[in-house]
PDB file of N, CA and C in Angstrom:
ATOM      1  N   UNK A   1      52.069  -6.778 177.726  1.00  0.00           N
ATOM      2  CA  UNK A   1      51.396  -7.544 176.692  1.00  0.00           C
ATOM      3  C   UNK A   1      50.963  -6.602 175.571  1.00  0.00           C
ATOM      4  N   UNK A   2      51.168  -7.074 174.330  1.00  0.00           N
ATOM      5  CA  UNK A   2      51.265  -5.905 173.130  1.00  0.00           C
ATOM      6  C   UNK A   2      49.442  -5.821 172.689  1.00  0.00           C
ATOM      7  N   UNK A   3      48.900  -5.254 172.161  1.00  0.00           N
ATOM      8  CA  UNK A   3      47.152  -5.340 172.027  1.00  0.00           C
ATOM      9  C   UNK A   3      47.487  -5.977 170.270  1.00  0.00           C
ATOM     10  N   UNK A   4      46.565  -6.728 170.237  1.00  0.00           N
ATOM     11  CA  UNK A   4      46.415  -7.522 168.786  1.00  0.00           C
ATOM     12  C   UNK A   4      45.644  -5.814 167.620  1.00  0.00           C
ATOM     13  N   UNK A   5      45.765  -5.554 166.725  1.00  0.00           N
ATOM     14  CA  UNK A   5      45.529  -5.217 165.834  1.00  0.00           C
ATOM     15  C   UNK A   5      45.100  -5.043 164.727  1.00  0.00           C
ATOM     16  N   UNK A   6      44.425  -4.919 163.746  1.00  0.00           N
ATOM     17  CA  UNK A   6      44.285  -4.476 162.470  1.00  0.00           C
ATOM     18  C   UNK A   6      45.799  -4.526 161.743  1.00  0.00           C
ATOM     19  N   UNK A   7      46.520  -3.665 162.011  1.00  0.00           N
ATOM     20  CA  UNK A   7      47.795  -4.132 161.544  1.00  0.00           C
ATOM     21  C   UNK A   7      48.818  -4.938 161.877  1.00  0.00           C
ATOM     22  N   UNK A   8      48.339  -5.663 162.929  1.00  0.00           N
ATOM     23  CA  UNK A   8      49.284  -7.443 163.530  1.00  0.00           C
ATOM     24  C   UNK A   8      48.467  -8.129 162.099  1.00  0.00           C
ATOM     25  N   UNK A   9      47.096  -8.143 162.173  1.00  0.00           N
ATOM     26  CA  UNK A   9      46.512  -8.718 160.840  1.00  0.00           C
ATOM     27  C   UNK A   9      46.844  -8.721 159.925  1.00  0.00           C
ATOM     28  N   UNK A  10      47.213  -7.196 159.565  1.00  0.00           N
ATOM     29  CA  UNK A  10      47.473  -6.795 157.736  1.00  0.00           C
ATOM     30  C   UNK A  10      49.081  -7.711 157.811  1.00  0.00           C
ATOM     31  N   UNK A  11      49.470  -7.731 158.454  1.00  0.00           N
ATOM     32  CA  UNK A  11      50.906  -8.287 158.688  1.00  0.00           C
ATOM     33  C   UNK A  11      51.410  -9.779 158.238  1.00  0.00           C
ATOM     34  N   UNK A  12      50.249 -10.199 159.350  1.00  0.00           N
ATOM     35  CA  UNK A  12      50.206 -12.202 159.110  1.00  0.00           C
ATOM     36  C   UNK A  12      49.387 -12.410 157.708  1.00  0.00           C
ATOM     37  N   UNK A  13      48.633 -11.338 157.496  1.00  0.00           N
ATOM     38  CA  UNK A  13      47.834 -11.783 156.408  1.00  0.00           C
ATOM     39  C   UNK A  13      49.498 -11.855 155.343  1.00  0.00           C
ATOM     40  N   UNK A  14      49.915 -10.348 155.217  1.00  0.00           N
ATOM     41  CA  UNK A  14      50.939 -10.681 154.256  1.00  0.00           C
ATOM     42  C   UNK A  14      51.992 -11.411 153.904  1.00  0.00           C
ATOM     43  N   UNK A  15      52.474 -11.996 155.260  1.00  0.00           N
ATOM     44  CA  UNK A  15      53.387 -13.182 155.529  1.00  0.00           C
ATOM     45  C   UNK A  15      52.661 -14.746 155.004  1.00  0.00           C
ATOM     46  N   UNK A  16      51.485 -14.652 155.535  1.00  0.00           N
ATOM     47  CA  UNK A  16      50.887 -15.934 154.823  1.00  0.00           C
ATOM     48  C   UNK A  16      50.648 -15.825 153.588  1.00  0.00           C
ATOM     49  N   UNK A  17      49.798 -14.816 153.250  1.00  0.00           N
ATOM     50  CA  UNK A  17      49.754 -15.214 151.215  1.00  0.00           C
ATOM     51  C   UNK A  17      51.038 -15.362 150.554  1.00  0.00           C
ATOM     52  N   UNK A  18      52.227 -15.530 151.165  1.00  0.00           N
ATOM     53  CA  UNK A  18      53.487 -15.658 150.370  1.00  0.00           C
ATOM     54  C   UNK A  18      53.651 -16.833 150.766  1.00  0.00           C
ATOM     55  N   UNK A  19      53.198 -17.848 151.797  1.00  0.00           N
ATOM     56  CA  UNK A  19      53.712 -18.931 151.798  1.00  0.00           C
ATOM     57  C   UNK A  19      53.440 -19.959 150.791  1.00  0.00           C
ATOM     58  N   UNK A  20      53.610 -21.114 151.878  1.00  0.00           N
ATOM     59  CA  UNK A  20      53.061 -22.314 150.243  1.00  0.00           C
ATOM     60  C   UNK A  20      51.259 -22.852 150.438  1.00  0.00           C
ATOM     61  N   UNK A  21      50.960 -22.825 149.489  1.00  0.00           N
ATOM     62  CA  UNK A  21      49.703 -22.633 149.467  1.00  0.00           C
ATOM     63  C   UNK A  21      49.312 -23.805 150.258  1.00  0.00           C
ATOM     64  N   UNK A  22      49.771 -24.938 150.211  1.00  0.00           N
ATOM     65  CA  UNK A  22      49.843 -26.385 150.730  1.00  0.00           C
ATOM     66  C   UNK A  22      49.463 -26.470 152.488  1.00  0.00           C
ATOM     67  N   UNK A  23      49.914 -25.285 152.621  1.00  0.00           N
ATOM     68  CA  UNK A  23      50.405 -25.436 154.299  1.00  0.00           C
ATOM     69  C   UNK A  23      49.902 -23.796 154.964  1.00  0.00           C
ATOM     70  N   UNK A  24      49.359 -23.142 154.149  1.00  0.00           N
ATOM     71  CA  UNK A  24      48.089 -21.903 154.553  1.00  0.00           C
ATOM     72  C   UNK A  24      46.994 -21.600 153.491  1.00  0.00           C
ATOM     73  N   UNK A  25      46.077 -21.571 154.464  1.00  0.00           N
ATOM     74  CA  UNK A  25      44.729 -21.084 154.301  1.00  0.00           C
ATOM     75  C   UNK A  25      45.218 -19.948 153.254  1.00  0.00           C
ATOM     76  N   UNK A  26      45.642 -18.599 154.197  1.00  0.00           N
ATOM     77  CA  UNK A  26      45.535 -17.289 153.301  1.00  0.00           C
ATOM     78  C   UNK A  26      46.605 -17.741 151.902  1.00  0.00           C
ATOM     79  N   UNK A  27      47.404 -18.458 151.450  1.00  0.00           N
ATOM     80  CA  UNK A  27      48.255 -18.606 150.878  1.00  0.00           C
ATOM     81  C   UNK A  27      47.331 -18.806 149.205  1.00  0.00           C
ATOM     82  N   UNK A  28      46.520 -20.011 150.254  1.00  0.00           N
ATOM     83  CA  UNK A  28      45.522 -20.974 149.288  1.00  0.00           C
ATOM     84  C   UNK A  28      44.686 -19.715 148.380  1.00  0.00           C
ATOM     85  N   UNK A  29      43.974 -19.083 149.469  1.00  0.00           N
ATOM     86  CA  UNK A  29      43.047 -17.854 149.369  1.00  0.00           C
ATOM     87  C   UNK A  29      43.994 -17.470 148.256  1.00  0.00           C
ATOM     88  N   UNK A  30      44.758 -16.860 148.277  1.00  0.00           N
ATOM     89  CA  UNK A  30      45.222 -15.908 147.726  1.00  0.00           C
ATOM     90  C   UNK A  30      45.458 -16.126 146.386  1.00  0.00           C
ATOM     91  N   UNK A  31      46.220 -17.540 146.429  1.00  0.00           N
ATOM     92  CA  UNK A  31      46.625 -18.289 145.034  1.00  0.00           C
ATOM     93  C   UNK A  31      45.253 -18.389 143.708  1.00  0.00           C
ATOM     94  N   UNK A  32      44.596 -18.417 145.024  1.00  0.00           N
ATOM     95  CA  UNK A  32      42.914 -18.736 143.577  1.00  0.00           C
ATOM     96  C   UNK A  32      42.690 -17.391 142.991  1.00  0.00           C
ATOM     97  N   UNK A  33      43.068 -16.654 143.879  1.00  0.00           N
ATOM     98  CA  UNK A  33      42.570 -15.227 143.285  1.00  0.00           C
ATOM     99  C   UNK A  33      42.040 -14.115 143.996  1.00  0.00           C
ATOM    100  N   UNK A  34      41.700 -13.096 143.005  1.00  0.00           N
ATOM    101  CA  UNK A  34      40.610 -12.171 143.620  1.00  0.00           C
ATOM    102  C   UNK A  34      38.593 -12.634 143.925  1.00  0.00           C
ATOM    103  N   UNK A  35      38.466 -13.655 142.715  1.00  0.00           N
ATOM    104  CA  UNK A  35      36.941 -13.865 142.508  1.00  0.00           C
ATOM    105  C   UNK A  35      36.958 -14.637 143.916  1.00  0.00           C
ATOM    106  N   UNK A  36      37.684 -15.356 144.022  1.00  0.00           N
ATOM    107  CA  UNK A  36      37.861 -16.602 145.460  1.00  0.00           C
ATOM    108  C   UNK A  36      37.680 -15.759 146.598  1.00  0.00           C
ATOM    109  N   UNK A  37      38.225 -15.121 146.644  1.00  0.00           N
ATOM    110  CA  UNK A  37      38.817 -14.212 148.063  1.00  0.00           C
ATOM    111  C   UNK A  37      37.450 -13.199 147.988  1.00  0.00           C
ATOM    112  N   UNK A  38      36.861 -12.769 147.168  1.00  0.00           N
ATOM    113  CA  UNK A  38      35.528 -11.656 147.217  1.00  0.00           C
ATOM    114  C   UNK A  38      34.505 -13.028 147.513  1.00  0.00           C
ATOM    115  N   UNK A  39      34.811 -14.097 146.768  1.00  0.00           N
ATOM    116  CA  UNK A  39      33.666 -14.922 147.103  1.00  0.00           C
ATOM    117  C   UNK A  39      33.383 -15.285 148.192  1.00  0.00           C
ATOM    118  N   UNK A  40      34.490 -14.867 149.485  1.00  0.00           N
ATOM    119  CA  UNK A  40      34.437 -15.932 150.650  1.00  0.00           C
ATOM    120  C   UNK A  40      34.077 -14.130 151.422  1.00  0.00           C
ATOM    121  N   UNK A  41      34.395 -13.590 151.036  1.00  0.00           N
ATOM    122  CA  UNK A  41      33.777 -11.286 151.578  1.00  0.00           C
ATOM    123  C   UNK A  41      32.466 -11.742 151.376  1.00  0.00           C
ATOM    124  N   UNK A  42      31.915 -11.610 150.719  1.00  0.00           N
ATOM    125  CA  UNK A  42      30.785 -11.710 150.794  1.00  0.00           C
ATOM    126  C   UNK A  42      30.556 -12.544 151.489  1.00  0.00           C
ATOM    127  N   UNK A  43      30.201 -14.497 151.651  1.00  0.00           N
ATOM    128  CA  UNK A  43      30.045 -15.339 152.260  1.00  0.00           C
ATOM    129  C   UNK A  43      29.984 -14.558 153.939  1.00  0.00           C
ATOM    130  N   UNK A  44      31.166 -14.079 154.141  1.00  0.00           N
ATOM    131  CA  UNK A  44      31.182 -13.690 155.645  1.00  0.00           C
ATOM    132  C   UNK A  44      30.431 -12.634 156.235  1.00  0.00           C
ATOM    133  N   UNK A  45      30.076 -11.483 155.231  1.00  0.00           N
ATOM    134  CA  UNK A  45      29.299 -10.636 155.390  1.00  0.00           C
ATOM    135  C   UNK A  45      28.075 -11.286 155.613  1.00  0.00           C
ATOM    136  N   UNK A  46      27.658 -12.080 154.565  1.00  0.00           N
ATOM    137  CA  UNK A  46      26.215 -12.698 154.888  1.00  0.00           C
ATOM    138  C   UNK A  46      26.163 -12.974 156.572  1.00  0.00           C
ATOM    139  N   UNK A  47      27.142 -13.674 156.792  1.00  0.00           N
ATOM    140  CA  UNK A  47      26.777 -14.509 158.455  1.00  0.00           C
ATOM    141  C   UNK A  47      27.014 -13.672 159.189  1.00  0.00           C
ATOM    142  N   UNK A  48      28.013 -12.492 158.771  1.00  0.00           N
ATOM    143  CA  UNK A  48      27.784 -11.336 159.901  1.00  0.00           C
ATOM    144  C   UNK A  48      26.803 -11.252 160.377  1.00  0.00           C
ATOM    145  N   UNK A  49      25.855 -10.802 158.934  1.00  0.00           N
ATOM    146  CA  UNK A  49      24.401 -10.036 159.080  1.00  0.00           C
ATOM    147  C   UNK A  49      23.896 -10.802 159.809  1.00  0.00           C
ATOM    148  N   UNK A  50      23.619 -11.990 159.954  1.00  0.00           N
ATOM    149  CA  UNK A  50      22.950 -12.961 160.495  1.00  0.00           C
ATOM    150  C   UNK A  50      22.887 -13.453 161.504  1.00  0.00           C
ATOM    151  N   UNK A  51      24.347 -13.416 161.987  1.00  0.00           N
ATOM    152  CA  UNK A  51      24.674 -13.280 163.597  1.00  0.00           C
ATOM    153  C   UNK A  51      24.310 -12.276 164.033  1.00  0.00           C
ATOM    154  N   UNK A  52      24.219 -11.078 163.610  1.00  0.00           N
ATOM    155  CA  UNK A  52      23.877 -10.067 164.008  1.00  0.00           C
ATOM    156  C   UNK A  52      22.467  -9.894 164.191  1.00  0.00           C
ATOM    157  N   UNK A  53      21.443  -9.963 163.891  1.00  0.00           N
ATOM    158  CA  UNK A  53      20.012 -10.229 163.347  1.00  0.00           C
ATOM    159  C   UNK A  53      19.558 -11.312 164.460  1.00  0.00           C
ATOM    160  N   UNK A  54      20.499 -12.153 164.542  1.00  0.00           N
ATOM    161  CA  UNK A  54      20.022 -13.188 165.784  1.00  0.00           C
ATOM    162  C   UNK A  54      20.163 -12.608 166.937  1.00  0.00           C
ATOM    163  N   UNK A  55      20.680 -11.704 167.058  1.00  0.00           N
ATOM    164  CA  UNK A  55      21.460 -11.894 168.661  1.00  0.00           C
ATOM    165  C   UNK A  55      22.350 -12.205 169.700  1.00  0.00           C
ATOM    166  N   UNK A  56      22.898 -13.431 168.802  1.00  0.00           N
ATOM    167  CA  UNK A  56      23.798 -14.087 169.409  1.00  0.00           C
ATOM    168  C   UNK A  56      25.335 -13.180 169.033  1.00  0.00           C
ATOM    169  N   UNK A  57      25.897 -13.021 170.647  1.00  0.00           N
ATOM    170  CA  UNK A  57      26.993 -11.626 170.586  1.00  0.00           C
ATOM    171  C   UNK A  57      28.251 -12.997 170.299  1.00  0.00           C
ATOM    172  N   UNK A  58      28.401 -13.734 170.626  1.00  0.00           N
ATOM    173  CA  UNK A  58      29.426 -14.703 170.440  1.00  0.00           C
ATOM    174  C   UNK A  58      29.678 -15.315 168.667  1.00  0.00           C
ATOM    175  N   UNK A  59      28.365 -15.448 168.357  1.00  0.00           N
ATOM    176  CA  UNK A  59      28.494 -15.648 166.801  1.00  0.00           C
ATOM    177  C   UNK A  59      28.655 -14.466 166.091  1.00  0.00           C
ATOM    178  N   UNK A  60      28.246 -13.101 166.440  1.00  0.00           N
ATOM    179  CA  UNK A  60      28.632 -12.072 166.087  1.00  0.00           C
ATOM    180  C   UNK A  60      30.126 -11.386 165.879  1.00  0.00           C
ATOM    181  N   UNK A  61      30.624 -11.716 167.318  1.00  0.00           N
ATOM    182  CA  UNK A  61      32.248 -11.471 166.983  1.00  0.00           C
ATOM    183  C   UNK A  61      32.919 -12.548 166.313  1.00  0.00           C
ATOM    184  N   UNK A  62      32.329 -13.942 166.044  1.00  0.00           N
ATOM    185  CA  UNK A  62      33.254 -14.597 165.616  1.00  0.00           C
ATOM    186  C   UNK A  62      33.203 -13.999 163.765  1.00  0.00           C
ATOM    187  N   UNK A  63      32.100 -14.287 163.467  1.00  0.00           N
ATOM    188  CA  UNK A  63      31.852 -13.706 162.398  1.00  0.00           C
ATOM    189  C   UNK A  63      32.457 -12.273 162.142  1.00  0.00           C
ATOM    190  N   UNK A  64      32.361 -11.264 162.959  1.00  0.00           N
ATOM    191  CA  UNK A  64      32.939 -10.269 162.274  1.00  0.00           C
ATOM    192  C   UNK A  64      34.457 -10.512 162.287  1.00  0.00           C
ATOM    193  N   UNK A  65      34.926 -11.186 163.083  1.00  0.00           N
ATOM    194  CA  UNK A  65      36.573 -11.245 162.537  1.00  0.00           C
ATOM    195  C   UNK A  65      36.681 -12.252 161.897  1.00  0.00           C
ATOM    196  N   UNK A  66      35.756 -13.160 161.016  1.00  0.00           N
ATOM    197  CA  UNK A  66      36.330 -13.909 159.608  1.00  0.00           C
ATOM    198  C   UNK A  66      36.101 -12.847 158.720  1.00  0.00           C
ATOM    199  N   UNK A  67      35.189 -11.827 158.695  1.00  0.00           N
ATOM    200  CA  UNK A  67      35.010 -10.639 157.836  1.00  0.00           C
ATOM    201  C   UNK A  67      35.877  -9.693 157.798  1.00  0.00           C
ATOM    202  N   UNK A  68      36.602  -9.329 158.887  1.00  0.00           N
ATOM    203  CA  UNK A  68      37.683  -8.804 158.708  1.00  0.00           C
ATOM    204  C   UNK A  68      38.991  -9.172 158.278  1.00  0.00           C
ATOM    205  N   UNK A  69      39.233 -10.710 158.775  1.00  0.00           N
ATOM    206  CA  UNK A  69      40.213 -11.495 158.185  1.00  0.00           C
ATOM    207  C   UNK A  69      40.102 -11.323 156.276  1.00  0.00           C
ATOM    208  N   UNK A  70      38.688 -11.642 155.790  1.00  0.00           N
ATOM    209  CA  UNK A  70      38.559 -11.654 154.452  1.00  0.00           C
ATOM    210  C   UNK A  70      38.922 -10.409 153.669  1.00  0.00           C
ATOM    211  N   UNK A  71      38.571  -9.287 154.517  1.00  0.00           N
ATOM    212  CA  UNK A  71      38.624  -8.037 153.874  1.00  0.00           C
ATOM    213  C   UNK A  71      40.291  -7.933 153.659  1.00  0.00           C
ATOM    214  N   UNK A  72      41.242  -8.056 154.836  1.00  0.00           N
ATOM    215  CA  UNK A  72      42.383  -7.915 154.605  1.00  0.00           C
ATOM    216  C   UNK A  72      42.937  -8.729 153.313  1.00  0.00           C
ATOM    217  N   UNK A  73      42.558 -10.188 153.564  1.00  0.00           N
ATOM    218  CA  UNK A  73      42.838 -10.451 152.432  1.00  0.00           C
ATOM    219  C   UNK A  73      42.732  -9.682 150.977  1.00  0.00           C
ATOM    220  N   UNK A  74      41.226  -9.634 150.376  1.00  0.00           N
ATOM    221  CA  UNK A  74      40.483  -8.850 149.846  1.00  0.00           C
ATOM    222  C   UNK A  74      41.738  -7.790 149.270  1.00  0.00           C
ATOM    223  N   UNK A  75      41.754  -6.550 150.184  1.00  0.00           N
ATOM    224  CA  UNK A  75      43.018  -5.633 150.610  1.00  0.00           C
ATOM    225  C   UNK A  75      43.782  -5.859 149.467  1.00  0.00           C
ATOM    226  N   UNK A  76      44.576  -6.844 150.096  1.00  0.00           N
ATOM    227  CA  UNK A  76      46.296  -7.102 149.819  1.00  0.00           C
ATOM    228  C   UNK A  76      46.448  -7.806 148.256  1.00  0.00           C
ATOM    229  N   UNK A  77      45.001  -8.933 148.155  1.00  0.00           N
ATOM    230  CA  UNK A  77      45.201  -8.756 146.856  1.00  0.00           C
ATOM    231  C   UNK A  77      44.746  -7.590 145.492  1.00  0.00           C
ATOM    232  N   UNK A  78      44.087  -6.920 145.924  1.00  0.00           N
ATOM    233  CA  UNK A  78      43.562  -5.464 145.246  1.00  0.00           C
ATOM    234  C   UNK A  78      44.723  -4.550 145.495  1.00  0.00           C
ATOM    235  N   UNK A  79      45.979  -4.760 146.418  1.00  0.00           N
ATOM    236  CA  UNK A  79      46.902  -3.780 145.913  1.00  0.00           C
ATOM    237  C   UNK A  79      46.521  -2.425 147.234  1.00  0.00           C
ATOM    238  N   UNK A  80      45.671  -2.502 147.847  1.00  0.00           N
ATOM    239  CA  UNK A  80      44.966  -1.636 148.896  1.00  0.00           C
ATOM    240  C   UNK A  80      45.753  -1.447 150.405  1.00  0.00           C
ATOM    241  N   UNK A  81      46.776  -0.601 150.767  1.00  0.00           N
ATOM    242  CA  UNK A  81      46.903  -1.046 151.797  1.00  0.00           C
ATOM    243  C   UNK A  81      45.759  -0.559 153.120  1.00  0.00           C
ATOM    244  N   UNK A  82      45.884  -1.366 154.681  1.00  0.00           N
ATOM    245  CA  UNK A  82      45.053  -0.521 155.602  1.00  0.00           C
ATOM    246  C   UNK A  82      45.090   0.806 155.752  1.00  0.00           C
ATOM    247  N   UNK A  83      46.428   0.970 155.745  1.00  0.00           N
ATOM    248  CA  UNK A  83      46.810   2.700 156.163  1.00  0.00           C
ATOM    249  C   UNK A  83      46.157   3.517 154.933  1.00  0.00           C
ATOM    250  N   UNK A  84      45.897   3.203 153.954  1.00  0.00           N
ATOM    251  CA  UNK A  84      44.673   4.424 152.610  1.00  0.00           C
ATOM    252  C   UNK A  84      43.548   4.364 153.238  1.00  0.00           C
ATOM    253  N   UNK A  85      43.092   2.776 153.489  1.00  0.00           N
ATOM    254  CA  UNK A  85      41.683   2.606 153.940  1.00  0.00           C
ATOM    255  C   UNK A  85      41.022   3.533 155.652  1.00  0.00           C
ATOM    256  N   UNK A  86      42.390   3.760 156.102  1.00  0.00           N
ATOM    257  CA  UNK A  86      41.991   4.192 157.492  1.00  0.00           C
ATOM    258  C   UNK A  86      42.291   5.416 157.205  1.00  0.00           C
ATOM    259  N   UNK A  87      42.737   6.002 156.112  1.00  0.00           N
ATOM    260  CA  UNK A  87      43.134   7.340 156.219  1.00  0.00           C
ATOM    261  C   UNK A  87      41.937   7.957 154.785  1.00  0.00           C
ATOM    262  N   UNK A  88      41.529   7.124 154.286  1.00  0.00           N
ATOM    263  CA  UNK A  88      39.659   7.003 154.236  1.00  0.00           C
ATOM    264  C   UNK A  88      39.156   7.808 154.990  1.00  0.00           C
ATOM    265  N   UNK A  89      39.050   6.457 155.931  1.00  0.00           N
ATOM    266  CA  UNK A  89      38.047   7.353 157.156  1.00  0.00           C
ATOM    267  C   UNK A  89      38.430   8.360 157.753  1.00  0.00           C
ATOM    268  N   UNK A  90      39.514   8.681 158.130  1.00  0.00           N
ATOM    269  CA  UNK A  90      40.189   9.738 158.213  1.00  0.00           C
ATOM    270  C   UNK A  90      39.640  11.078 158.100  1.00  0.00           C
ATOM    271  N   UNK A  91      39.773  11.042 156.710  1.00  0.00           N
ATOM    272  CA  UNK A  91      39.542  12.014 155.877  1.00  0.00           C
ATOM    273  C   UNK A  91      37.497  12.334 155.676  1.00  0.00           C
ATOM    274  N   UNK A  92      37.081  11.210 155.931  1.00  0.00           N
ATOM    275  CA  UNK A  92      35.810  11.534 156.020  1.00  0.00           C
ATOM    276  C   UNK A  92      34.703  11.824 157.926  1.00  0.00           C
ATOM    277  N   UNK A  93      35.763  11.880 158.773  1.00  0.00           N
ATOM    278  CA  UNK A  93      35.102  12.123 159.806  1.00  0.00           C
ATOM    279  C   UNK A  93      35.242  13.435 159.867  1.00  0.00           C
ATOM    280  N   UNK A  94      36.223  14.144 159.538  1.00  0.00           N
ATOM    281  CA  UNK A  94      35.922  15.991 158.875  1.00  0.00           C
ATOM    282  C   UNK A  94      34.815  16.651 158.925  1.00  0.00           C
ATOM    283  N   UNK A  95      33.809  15.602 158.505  1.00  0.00           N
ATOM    284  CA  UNK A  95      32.454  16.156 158.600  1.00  0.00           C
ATOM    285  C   UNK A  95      31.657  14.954 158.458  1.00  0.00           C
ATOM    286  N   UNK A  96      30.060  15.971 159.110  1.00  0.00           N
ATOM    287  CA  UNK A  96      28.893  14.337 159.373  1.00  0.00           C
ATOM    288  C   UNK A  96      29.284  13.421 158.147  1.00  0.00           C
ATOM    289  N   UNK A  97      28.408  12.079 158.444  1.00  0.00           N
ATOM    290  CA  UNK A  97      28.407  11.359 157.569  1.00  0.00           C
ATOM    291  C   UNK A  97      27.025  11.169 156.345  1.00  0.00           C
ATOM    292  N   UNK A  98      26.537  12.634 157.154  1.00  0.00           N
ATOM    293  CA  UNK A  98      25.282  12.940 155.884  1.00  0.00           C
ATOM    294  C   UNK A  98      25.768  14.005 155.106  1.00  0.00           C
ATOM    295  N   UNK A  99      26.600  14.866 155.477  1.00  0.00           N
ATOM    296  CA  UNK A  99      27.552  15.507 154.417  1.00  0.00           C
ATOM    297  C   UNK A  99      28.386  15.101 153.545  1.00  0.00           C
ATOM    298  N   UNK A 100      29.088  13.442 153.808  1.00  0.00           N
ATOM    299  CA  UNK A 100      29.711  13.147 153.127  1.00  0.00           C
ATOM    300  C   UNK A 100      29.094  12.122 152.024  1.00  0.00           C
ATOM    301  N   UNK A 101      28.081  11.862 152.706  1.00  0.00           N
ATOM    302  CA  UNK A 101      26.965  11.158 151.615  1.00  0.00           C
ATOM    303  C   UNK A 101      26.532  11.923 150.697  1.00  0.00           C
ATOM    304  N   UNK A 102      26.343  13.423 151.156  1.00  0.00           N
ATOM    305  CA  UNK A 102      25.566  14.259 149.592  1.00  0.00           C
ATOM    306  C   UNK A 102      26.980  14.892 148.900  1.00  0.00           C
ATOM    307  N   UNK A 103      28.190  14.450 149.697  1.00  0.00           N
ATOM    308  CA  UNK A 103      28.925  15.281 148.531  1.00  0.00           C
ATOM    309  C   UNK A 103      29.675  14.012 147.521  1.00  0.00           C
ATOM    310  N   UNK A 104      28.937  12.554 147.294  1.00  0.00           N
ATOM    311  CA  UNK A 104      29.499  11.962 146.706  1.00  0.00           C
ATOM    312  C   UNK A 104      28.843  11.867 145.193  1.00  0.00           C
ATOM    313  N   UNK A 105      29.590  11.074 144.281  1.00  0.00           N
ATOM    314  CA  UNK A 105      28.300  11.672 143.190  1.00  0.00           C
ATOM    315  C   UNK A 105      26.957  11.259 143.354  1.00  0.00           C
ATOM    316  N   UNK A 106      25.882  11.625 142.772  1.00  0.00           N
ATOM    317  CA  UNK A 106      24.490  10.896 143.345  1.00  0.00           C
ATOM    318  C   UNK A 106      24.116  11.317 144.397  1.00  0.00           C
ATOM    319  N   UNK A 107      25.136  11.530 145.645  1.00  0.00           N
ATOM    320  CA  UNK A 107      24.366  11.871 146.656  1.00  0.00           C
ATOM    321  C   UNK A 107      23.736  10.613 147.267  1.00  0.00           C
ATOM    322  N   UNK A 108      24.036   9.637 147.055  1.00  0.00           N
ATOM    323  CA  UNK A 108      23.746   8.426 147.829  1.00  0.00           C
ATOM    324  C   UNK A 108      24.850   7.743 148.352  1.00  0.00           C
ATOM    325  N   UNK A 109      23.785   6.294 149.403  1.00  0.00           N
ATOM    326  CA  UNK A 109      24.535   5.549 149.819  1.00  0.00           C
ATOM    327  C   UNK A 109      25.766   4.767 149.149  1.00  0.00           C
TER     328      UNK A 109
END
């Protein structure tokens, strides 16, 4: 049995925003735009937080994978693929993550 992924995601996400908008969600998403697709990132972040804040571990994972679902979206229409974003982090576990906080400009979060 193959393990589901981040990139099984980035995958279906990209197969669906090409379909017909009529007959997928991400298609729909996609067709409205970027403001649409950040509008619904955020939206999910909120209920992350919130599931999270409650307690409840079941509303928590459901929520974090519509947040991740959104982000991919998000992603693909910004032109972003996963593999920069993970090679991001990558590149920033090199060192703490309070080193990499003061070497950004500002020095902040």
């Amino acid at each position: 049995m193959s393990r589901f992924t981040l990139e099984t995601l980035e995958s279906i996400v990209a197969a669906r925003a090409a379909d017909d908008p009529a007959r997928s969600y991400t298609a729909r998403l996609a067709a409205e735009g970027m403001p649409r697709a950040t509008k619904k990132l955020g939206e999910e972040a909120v209920e992350t937080v919130i599931a999270a804040l409650s307690g409840d571990r079941r509303e928590l994972t459901k929520e974090s994978a519509d947040l991740l679902y959104h982000l991919l979206v998000v992603l693909r229409l910004g032109g972003v693929g996963l593999d920069e974003v993970m090679a991001e982090l990558d590149a920033r576990t090199a060192q703490s993550g309070l080193a990499e906080k003061a070497n950004r400009p500002g020095g902040r979060d």
